[in-house]
Protein backbone atom coordinates (compact mmCIF):
# COMPACT_ATOMS: atom_id res chain seq x y z
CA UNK A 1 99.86 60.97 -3.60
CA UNK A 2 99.07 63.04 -0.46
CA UNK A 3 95.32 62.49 0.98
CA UNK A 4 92.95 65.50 -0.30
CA UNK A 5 92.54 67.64 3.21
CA UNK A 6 88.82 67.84 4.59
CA UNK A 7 88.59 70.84 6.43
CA UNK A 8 85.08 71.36 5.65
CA UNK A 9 81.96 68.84 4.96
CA UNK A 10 78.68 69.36 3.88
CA UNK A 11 76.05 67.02 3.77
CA UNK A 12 72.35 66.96 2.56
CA UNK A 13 70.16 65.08 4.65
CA UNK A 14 68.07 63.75 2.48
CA UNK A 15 65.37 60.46 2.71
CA UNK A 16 64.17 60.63 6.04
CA UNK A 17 60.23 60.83 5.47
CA UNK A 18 60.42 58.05 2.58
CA UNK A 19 62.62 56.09 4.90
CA UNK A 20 59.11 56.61 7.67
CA UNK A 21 56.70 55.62 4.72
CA UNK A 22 58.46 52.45 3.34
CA UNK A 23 58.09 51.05 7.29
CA UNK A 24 54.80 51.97 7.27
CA UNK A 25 55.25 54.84 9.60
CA UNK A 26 54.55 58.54 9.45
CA UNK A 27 56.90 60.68 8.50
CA UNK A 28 57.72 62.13 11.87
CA UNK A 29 59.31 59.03 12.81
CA UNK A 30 61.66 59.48 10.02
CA UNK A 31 62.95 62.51 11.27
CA UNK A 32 63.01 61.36 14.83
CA UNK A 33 65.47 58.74 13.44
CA UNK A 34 67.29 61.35 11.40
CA UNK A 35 68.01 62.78 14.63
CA UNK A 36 70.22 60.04 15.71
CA UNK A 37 71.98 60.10 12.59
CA UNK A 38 73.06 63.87 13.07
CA UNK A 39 74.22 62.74 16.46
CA UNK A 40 76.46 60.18 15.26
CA UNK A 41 78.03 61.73 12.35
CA UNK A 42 78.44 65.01 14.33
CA UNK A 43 80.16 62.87 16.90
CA UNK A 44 82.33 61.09 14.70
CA UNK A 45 83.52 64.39 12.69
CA UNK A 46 84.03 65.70 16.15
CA UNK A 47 86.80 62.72 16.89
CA UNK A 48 88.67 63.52 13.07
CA UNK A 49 91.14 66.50 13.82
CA UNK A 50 90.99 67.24 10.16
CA UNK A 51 87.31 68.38 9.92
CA UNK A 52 86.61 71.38 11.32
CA UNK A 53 83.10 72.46 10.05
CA UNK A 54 80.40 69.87 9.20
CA UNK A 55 77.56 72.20 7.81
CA UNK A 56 73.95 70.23 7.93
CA UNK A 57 70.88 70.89 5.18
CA UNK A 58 68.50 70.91 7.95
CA UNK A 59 65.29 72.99 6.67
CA UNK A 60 65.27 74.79 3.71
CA UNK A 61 63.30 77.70 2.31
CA UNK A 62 61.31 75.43 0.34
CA UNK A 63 60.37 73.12 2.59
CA UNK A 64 57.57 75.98 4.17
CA UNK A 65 55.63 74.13 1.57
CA UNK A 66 54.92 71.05 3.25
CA UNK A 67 52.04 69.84 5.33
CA UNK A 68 51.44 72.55 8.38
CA UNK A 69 51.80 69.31 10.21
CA UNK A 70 55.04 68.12 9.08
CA UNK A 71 56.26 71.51 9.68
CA UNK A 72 55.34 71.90 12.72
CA UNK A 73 56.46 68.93 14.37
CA UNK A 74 60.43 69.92 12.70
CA UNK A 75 60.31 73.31 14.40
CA UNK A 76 59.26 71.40 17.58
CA UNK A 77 62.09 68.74 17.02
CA UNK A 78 64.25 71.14 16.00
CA UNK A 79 63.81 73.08 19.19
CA UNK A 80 63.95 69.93 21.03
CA UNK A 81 67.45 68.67 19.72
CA UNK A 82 69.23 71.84 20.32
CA UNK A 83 68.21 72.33 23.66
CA UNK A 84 69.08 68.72 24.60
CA UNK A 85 71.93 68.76 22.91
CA UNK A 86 73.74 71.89 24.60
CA UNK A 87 75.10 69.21 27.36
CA UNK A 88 76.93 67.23 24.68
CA UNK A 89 78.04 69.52 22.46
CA UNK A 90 80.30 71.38 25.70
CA UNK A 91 81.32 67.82 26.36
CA UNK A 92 82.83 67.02 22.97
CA UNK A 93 83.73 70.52 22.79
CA UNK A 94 81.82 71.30 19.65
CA UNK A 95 80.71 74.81 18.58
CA UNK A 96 77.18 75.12 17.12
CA UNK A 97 76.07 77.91 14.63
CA UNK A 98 72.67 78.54 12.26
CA UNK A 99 73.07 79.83 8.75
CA UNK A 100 69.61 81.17 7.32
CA UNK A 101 67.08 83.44 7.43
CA UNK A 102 65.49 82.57 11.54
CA UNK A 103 62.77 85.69 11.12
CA UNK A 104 60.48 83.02 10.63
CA UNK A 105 60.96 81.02 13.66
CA UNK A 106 59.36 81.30 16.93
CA UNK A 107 61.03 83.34 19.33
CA UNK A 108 61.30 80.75 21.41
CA UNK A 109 62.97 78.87 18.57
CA UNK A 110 64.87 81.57 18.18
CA UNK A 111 66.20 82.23 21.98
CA UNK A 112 66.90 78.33 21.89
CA UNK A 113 69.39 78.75 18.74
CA UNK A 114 70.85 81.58 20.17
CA UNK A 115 71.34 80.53 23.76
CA UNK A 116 72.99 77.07 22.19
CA UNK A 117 75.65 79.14 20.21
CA UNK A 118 76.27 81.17 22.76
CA UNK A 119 77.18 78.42 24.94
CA UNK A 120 79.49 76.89 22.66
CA UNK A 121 81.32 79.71 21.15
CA UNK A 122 84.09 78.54 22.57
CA UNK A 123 84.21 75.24 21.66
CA UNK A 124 87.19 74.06 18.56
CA UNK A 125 86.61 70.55 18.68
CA UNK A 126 84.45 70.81 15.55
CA UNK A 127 81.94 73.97 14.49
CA UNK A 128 78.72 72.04 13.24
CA UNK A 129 76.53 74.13 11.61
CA UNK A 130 72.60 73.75 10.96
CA UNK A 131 71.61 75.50 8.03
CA UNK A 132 67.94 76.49 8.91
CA UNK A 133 65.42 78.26 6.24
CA UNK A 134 68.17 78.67 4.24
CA UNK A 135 68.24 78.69 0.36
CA UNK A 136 71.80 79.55 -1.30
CA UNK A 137 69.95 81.88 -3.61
CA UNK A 138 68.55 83.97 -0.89
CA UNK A 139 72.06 83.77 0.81
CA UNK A 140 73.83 85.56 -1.89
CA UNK A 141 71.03 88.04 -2.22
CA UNK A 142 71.02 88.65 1.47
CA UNK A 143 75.20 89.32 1.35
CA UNK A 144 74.68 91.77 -1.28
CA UNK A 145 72.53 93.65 0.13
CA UNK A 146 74.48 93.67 3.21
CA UNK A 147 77.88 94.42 1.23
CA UNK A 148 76.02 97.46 -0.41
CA UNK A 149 74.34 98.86 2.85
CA UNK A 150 78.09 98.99 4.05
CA UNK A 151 79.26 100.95 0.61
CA UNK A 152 81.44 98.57 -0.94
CA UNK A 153 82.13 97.55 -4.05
CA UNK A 154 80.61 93.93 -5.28
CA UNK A 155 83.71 91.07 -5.65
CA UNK A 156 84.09 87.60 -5.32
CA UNK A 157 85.74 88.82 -1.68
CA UNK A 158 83.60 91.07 -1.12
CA UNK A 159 80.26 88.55 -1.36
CA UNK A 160 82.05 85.69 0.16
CA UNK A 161 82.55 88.21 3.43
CA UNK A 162 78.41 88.72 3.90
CA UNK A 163 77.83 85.78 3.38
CA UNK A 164 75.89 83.44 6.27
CA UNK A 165 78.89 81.05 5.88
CA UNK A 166 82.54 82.77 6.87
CA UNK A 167 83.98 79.44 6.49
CA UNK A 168 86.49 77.92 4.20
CA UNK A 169 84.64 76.37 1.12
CA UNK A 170 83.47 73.32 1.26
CA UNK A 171 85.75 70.34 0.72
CA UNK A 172 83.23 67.49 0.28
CA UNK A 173 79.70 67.66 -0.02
CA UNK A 174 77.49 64.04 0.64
CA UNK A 175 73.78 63.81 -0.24
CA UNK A 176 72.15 60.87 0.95
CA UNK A 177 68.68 59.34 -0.86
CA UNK A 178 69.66 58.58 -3.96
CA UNK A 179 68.45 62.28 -5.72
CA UNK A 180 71.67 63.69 -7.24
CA UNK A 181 70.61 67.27 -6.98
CA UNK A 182 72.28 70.31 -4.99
CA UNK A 183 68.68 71.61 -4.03
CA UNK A 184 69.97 75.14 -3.75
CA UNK A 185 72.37 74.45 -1.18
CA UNK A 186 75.71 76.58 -0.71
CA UNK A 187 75.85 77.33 -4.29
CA UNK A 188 78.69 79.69 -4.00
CA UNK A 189 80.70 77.74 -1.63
CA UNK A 190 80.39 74.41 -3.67
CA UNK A 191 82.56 76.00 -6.78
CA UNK A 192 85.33 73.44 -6.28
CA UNK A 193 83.47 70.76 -4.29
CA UNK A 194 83.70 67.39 -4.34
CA UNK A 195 80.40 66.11 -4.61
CA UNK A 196 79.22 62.33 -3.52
CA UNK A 197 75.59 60.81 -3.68
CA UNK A 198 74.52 58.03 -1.15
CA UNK A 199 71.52 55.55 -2.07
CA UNK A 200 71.41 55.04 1.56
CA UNK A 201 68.08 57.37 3.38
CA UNK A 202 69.55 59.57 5.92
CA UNK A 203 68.42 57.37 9.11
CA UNK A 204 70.31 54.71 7.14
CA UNK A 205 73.34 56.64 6.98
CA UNK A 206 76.27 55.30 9.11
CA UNK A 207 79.63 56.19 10.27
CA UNK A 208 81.07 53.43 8.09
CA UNK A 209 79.47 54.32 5.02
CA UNK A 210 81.18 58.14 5.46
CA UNK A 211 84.46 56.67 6.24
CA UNK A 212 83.95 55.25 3.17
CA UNK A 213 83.56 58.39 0.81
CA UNK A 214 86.03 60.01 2.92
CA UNK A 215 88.83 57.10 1.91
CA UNK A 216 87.33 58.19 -1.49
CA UNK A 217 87.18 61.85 -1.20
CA UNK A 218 90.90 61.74 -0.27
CA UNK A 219 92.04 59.57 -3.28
CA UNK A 220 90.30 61.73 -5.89
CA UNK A 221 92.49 64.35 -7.77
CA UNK A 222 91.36 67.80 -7.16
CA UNK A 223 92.44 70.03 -9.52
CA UNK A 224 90.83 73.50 -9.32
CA UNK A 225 90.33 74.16 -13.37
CA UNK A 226 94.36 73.02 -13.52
CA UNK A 227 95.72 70.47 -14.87
């Protein structure tokens, strides 16, 4: 049987501020190691001529409800990474993009994102994309609007165009953590997905375990409501 292509990857990163609390550490920390985790896995997707988007659950709408504190510090990390990051992105020749609603970001934040992905733009090792205050939900909403605004007719093609994501659907979708949940994450583009759950916490996460799932991914038989 021929391998099942992965052309596009999604993964949840879920676990990091339990990972923090079981060590007896705050919950920062857990995201600082998180950080390293995106870095590897982004770099090892990068290497896989297969994969060419690897779309991130980085903040989502709902997570305005945590601590001011916690917050805060992931906008500041946030801002952090993707500045720093610029340099190694160009060198692996990765593109970087942003789904989500950004209004609510600094405009710093903001000038960062947008500086990074214009940077990179031309970059086809690998397009990783962060999906920032983003809530599938609101996505589809958002890509309505927008399709009706332009005075066209709602369709499956028509929603799938204004949408944040203009990327093939996702392949393979990984949430680490051990919840088994999508967590309003690219509802639309997970019709056909196949979907894996990792005990592991995100800073756990390693490059073997995903070559793992991928071996698995690609022995599974997809069959798109066939037979």
């Amino acid at each position: 049987m021929t391998p099942n292509p992965l052309r596009h990857l999604a993964i949840i990163m879920d676990g990091n501020g339990r990972w923090a609390e079981e060590r007896g550490l705050r919950r920062t920390k857990g995201h600082e190691a998180g950080v390293e985790t995106v870095r590897r896995v982004t770099e090892y997707c990068a290497e896989d001529p297969e994969i060419e988007t690897l779309t991130l659950y980085a903040f989502s709408t709902e997570n305005w409800k945590r601590p001011k504190m916690e917050v805060d510090y992931l906008m500041h990390l946030l801002e952090k990474y993707v500045r720093l990051e610029r340099e190694r992105y160009m060198s692996r020749g990765i593109r970087f993009e942003v789904i989500g609603d950004l209004s609510p970001f600094s405009s710093r934040l903001r000038e960062t994102l947008e500086e990074t992905r214009e940077a990179t733009r031309h970059n086809r090792a690998l397009t990783q994309i962060l999906a920032l205050n983003y809530g599938a939900r609101d996505e589809i909403v958002r890509s309505v609007r927008r399709l009706l605004a332009a005075g066209e007719e709602p369709s499956e093609a028509s929603i799938s165009r204004h949408l944040d994501t203009p990327y093939a659907d996702v392949d393979l979708l990984i949430r680490t953590g051990g919840e088994e949940r999508l967590s309003n994450f690219l509802l639309w583009q997970l019709s056909y997905t196949e979907l894996f759950f990792s005990e592991s916490y995100w800073p756990d996460f390693s490059v073997d375990e995903l070559r793992r799932i991928i071996e698995k991914f690609q022995s599974r038989r997809r069959k798109f409501g066939g037979i």
